[in-house]
PDB file of N, CA and C in Angstrom:
ATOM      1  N   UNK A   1       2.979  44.610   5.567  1.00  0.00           N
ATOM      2  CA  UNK A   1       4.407  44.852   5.549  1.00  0.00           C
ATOM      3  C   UNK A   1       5.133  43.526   5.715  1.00  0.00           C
ATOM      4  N   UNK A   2       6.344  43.214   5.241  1.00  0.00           N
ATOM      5  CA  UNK A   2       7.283  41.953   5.199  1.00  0.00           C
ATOM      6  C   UNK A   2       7.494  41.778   6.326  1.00  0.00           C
ATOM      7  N   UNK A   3       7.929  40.572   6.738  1.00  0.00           N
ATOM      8  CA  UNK A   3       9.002  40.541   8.005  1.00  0.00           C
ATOM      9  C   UNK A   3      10.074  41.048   7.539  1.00  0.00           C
ATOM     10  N   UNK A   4      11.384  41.962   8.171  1.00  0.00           N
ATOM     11  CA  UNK A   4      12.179  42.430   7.362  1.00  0.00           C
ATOM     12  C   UNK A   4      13.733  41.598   8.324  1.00  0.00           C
ATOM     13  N   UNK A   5      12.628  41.123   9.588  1.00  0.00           N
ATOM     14  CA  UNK A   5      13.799  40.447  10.523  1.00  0.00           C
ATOM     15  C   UNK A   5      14.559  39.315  10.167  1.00  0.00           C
ATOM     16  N   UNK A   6      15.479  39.162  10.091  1.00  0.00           N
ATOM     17  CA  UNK A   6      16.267  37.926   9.495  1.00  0.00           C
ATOM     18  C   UNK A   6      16.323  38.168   7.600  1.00  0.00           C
ATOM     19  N   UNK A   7      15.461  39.012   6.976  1.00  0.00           N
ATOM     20  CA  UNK A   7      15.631  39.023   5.965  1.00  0.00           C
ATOM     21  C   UNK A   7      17.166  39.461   5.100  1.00  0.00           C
ATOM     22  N   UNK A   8      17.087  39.023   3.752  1.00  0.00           N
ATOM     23  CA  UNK A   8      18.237  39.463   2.980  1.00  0.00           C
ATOM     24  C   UNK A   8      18.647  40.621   3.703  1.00  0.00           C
ATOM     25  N   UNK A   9      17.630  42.038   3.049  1.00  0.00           N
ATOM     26  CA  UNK A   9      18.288  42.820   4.061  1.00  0.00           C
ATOM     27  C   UNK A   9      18.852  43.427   4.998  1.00  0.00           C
ATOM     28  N   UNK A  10      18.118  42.893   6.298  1.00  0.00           N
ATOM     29  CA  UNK A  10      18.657  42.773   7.369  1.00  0.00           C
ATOM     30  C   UNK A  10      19.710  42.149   7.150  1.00  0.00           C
ATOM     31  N   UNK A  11      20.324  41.165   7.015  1.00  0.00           N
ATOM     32  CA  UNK A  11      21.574  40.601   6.734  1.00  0.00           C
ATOM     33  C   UNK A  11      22.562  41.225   6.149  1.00  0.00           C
ATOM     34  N   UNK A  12      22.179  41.693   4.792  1.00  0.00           N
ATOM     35  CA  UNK A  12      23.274  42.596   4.371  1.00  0.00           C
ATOM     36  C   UNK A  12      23.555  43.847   4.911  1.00  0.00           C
ATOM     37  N   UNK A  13      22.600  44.774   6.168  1.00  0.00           N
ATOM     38  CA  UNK A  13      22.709  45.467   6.708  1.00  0.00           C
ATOM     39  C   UNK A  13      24.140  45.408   8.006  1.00  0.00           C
ATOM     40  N   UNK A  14      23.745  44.558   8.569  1.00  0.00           N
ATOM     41  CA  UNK A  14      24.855  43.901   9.397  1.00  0.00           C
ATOM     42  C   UNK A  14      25.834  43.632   9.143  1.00  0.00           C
ATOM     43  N   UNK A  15      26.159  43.082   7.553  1.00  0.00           N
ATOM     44  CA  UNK A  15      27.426  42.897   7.541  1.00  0.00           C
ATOM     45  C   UNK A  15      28.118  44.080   6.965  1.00  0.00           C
ATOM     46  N   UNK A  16      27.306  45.241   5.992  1.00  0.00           N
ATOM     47  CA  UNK A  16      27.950  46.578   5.805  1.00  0.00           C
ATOM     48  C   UNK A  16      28.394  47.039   7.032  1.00  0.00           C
ATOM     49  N   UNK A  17      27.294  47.081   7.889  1.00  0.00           N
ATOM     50  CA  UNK A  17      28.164  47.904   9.400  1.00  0.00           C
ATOM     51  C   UNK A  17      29.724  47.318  10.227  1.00  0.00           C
ATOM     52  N   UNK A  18      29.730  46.412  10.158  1.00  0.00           N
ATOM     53  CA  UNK A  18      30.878  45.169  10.178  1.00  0.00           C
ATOM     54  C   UNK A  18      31.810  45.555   9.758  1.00  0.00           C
ATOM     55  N   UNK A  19      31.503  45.641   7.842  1.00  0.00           N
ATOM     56  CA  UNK A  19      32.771  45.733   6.794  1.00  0.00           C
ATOM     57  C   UNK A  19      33.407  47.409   6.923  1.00  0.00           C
ATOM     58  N   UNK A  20      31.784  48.257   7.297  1.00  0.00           N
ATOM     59  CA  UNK A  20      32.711  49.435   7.145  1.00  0.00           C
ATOM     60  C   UNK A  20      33.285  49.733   9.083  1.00  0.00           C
ATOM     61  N   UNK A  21      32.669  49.260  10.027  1.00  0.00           N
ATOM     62  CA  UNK A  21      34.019  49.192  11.394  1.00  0.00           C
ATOM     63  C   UNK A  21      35.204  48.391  10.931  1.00  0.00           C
ATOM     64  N   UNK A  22      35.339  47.135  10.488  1.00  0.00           N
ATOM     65  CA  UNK A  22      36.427  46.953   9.970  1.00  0.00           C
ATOM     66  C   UNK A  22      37.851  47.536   9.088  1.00  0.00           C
ATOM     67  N   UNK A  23      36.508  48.804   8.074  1.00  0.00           N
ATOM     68  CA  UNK A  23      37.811  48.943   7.512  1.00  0.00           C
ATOM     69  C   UNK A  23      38.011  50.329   8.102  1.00  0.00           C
ATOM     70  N   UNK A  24      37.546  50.818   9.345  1.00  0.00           N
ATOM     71  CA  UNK A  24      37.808  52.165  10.015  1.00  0.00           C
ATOM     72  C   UNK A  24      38.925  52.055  10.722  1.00  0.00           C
ATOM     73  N   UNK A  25      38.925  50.342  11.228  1.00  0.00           N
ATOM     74  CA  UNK A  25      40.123  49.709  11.889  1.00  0.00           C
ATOM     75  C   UNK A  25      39.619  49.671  13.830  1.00  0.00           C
ATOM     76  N   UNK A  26      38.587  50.109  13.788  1.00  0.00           N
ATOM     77  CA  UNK A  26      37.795  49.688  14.863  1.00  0.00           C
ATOM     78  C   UNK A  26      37.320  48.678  15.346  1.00  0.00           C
ATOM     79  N   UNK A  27      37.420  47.635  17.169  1.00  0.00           N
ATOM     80  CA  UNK A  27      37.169  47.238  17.238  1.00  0.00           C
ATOM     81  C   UNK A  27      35.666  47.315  17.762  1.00  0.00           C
ATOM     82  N   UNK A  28      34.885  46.150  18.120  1.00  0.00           N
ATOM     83  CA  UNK A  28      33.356  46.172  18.767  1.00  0.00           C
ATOM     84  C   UNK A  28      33.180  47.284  19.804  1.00  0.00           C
ATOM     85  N   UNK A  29      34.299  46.911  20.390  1.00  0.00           N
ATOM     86  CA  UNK A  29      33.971  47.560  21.899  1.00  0.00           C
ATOM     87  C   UNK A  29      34.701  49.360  21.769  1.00  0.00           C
ATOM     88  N   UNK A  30      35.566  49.474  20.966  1.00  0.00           N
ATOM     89  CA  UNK A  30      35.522  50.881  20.664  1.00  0.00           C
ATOM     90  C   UNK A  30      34.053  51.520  20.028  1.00  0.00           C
ATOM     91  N   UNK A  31      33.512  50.784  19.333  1.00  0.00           N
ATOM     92  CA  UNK A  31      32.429  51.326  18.665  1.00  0.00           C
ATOM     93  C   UNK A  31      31.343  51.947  19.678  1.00  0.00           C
ATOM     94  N   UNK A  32      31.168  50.719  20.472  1.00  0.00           N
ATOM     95  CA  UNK A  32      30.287  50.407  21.902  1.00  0.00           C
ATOM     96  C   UNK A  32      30.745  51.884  22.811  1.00  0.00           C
ATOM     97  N   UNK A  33      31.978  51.647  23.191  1.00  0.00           N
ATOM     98  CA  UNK A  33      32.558  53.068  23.889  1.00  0.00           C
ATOM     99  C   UNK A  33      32.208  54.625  23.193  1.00  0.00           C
ATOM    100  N   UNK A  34      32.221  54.676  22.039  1.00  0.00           N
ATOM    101  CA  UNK A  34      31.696  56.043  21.180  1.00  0.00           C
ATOM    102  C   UNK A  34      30.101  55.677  21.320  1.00  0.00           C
ATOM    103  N   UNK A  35      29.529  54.886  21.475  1.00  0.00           N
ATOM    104  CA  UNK A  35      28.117  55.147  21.855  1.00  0.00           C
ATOM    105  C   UNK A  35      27.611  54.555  23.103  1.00  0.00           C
ATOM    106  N   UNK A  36      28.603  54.774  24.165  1.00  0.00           N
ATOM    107  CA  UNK A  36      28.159  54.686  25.428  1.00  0.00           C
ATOM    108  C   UNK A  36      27.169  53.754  25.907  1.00  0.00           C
ATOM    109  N   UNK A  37      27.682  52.104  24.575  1.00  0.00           N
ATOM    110  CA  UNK A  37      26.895  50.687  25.262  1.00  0.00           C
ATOM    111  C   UNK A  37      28.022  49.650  25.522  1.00  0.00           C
ATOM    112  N   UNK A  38      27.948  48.601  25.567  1.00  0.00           N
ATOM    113  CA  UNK A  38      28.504  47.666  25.877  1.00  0.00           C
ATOM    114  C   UNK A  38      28.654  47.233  24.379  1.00  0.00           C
ATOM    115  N   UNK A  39      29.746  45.936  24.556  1.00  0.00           N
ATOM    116  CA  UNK A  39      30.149  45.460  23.159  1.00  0.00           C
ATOM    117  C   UNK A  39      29.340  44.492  22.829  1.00  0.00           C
ATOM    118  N   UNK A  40      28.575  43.928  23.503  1.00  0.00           N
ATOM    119  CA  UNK A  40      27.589  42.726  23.322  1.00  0.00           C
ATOM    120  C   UNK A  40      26.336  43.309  22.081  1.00  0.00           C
ATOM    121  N   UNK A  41      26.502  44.916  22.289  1.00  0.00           N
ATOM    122  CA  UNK A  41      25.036  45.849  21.993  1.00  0.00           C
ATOM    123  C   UNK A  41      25.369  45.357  20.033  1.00  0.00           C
ATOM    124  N   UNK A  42      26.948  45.533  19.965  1.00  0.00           N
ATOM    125  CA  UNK A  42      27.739  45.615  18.260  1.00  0.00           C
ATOM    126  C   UNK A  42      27.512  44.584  18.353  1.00  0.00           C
ATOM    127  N   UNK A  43      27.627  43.437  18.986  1.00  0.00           N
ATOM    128  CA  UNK A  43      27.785  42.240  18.424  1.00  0.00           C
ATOM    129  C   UNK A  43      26.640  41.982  18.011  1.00  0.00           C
ATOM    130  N   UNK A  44      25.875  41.868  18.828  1.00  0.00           N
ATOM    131  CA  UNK A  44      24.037  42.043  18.414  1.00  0.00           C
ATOM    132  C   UNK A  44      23.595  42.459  17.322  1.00  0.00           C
ATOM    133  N   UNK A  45      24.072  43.383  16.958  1.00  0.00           N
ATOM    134  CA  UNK A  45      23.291  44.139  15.393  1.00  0.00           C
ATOM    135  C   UNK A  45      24.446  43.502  14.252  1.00  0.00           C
ATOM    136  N   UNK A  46      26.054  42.926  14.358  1.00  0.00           N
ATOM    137  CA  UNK A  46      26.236  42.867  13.314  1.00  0.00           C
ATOM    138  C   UNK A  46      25.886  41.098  13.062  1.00  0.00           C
ATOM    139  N   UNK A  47      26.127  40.425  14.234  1.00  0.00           N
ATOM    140  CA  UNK A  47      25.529  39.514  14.004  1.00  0.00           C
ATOM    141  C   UNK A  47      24.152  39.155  13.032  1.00  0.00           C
ATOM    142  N   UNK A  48      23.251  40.048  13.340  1.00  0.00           N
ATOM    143  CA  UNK A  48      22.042  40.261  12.908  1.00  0.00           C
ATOM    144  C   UNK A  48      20.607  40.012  13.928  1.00  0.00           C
ATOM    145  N   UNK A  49      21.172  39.802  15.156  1.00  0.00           N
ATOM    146  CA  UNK A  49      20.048  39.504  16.123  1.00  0.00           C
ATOM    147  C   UNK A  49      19.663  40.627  16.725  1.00  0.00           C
ATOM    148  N   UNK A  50      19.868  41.559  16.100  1.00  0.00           N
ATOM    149  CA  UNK A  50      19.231  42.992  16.866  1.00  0.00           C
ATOM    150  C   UNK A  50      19.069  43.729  15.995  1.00  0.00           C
ATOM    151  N   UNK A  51      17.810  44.511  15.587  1.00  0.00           N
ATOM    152  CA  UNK A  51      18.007  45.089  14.403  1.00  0.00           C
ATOM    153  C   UNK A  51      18.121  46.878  14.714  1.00  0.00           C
ATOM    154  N   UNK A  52      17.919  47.692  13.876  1.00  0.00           N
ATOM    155  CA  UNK A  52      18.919  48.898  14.329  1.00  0.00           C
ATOM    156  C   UNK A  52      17.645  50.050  13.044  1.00  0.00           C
ATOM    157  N   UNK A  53      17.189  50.775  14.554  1.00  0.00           N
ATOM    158  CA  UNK A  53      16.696  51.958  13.644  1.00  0.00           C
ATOM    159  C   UNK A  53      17.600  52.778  12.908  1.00  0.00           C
ATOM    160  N   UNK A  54      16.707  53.953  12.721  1.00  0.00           N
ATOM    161  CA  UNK A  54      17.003  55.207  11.984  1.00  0.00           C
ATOM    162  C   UNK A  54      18.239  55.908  12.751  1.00  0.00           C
ATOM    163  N   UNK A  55      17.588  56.118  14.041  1.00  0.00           N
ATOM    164  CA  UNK A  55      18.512  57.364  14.939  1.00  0.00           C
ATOM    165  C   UNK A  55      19.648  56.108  15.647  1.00  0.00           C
ATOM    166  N   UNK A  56      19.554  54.930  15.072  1.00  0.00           N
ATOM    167  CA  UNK A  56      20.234  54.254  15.799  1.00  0.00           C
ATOM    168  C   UNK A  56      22.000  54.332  14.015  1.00  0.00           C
ATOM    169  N   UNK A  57      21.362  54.025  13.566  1.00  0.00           N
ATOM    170  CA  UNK A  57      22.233  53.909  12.289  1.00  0.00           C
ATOM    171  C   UNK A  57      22.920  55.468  12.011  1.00  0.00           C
ATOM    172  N   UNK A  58      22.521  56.346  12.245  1.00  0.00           N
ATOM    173  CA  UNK A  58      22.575  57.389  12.306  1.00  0.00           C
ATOM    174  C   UNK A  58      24.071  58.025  13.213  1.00  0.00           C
ATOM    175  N   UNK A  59      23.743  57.272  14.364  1.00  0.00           N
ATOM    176  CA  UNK A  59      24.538  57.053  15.812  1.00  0.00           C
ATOM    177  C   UNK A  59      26.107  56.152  14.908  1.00  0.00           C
ATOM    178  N   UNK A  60      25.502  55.262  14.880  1.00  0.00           N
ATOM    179  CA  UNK A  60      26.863  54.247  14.367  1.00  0.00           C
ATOM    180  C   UNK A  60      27.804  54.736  13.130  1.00  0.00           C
ATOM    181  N   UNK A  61      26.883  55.465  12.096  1.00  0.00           N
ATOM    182  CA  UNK A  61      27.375  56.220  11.181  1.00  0.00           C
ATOM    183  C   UNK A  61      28.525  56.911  11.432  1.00  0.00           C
ATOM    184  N   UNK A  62      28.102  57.903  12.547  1.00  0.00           N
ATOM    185  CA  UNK A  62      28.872  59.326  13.024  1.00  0.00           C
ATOM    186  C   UNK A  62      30.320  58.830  14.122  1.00  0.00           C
ATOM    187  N   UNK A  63      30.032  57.270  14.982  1.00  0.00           N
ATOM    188  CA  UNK A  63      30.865  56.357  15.608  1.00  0.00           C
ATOM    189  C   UNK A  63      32.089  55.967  14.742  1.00  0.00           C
ATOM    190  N   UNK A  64      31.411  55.406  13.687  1.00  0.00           N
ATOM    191  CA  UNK A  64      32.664  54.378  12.742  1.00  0.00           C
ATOM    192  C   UNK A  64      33.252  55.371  11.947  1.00  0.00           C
ATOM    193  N   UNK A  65      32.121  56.614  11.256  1.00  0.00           N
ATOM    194  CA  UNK A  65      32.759  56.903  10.072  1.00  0.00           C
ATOM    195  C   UNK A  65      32.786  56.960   9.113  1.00  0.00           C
ATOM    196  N   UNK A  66      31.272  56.661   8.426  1.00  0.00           N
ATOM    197  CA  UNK A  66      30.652  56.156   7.072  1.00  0.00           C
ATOM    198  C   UNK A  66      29.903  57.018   6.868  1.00  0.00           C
ATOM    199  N   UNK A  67      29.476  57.345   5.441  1.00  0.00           N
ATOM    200  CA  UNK A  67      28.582  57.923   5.543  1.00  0.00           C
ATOM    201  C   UNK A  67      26.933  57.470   5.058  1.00  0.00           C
ATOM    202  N   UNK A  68      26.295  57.328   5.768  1.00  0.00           N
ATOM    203  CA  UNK A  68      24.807  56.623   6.413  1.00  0.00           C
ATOM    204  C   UNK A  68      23.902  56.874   4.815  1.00  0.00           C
ATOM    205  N   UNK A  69      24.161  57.229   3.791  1.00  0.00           N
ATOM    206  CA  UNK A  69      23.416  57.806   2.554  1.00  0.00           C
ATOM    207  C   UNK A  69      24.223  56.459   1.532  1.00  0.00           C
ATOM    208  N   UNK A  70      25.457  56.226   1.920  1.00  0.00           N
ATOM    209  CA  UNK A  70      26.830  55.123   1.070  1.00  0.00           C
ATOM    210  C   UNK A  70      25.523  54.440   1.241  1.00  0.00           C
ATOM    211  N   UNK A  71      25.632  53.889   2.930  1.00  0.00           N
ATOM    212  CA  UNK A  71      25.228  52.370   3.157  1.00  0.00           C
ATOM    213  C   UNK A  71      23.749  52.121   2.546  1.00  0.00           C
ATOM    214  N   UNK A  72      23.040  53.262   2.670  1.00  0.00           N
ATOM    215  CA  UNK A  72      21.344  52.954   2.488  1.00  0.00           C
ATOM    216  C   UNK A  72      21.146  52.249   0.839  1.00  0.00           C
ATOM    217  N   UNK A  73      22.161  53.151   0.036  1.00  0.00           N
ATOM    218  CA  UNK A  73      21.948  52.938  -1.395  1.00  0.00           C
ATOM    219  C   UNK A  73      22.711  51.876  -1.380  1.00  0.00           C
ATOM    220  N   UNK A  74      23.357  51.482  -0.976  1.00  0.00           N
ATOM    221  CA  UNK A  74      24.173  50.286  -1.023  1.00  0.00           C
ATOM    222  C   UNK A  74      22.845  48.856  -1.047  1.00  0.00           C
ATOM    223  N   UNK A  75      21.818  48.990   0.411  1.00  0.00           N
ATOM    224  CA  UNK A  75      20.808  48.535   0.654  1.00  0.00           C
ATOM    225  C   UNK A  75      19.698  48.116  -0.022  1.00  0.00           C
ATOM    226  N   UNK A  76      19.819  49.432  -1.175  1.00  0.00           N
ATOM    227  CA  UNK A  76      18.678  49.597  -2.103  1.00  0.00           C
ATOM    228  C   UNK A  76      18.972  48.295  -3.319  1.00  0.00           C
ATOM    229  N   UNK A  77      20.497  48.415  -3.565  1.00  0.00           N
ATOM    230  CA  UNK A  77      20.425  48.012  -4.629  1.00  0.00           C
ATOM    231  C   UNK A  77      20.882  46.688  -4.255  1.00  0.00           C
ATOM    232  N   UNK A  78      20.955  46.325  -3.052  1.00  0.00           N
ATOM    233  CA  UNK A  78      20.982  44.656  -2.373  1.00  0.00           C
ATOM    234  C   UNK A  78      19.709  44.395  -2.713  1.00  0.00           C
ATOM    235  N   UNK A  79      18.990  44.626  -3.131  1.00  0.00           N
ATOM    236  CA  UNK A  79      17.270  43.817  -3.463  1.00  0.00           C
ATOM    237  C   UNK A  79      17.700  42.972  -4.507  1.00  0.00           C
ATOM    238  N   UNK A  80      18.714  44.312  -5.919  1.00  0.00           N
ATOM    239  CA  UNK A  80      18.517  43.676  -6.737  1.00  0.00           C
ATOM    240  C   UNK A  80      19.337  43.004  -7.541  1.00  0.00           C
ATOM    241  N   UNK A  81      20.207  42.267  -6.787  1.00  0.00           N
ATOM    242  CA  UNK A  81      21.199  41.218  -6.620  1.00  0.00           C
ATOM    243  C   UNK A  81      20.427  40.247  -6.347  1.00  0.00           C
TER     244      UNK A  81
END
């Protein structure tokens, strides 16, 4: 299996979650507050130094407002760019 840490994807993962709290009009720490962590937890994953399961994306989905099926295919077709 790849490293997938630091990869393209990972990267473009982080910054979808970013672009779509941004355009929900949400800040970090509201996000953090709808999932009962601290704001350091958002900064972490959009930065890209934390990476973010299934039930975790899932969580942030249902937080911001997106829907978690947009972003994946969005993901898919970041390869092939």
């Amino acid at each position: 299996m790849a490293a997938t840490f630091r990869s393209a994807r990972h990267q473009k993962l982080a910054a979808l979650l970013a672009e779509y709290r941004e355009k929900a009009g949400l800040h970090q720490s509201q996000v953090a507050e709808r999932l009962g962590r601290h704001q350091p937890f958002i900064a972490n994953i959009e930065s890209g130094q934390r990476r973010v399961d299934v039930s975790e994306l899932l969580a942030l989905a249902r937080a911001i407002g997106f829907d978690p099926h947009e972003l994946i295919d969005k993901l898919l077709h970041a390869e092939d760019e």
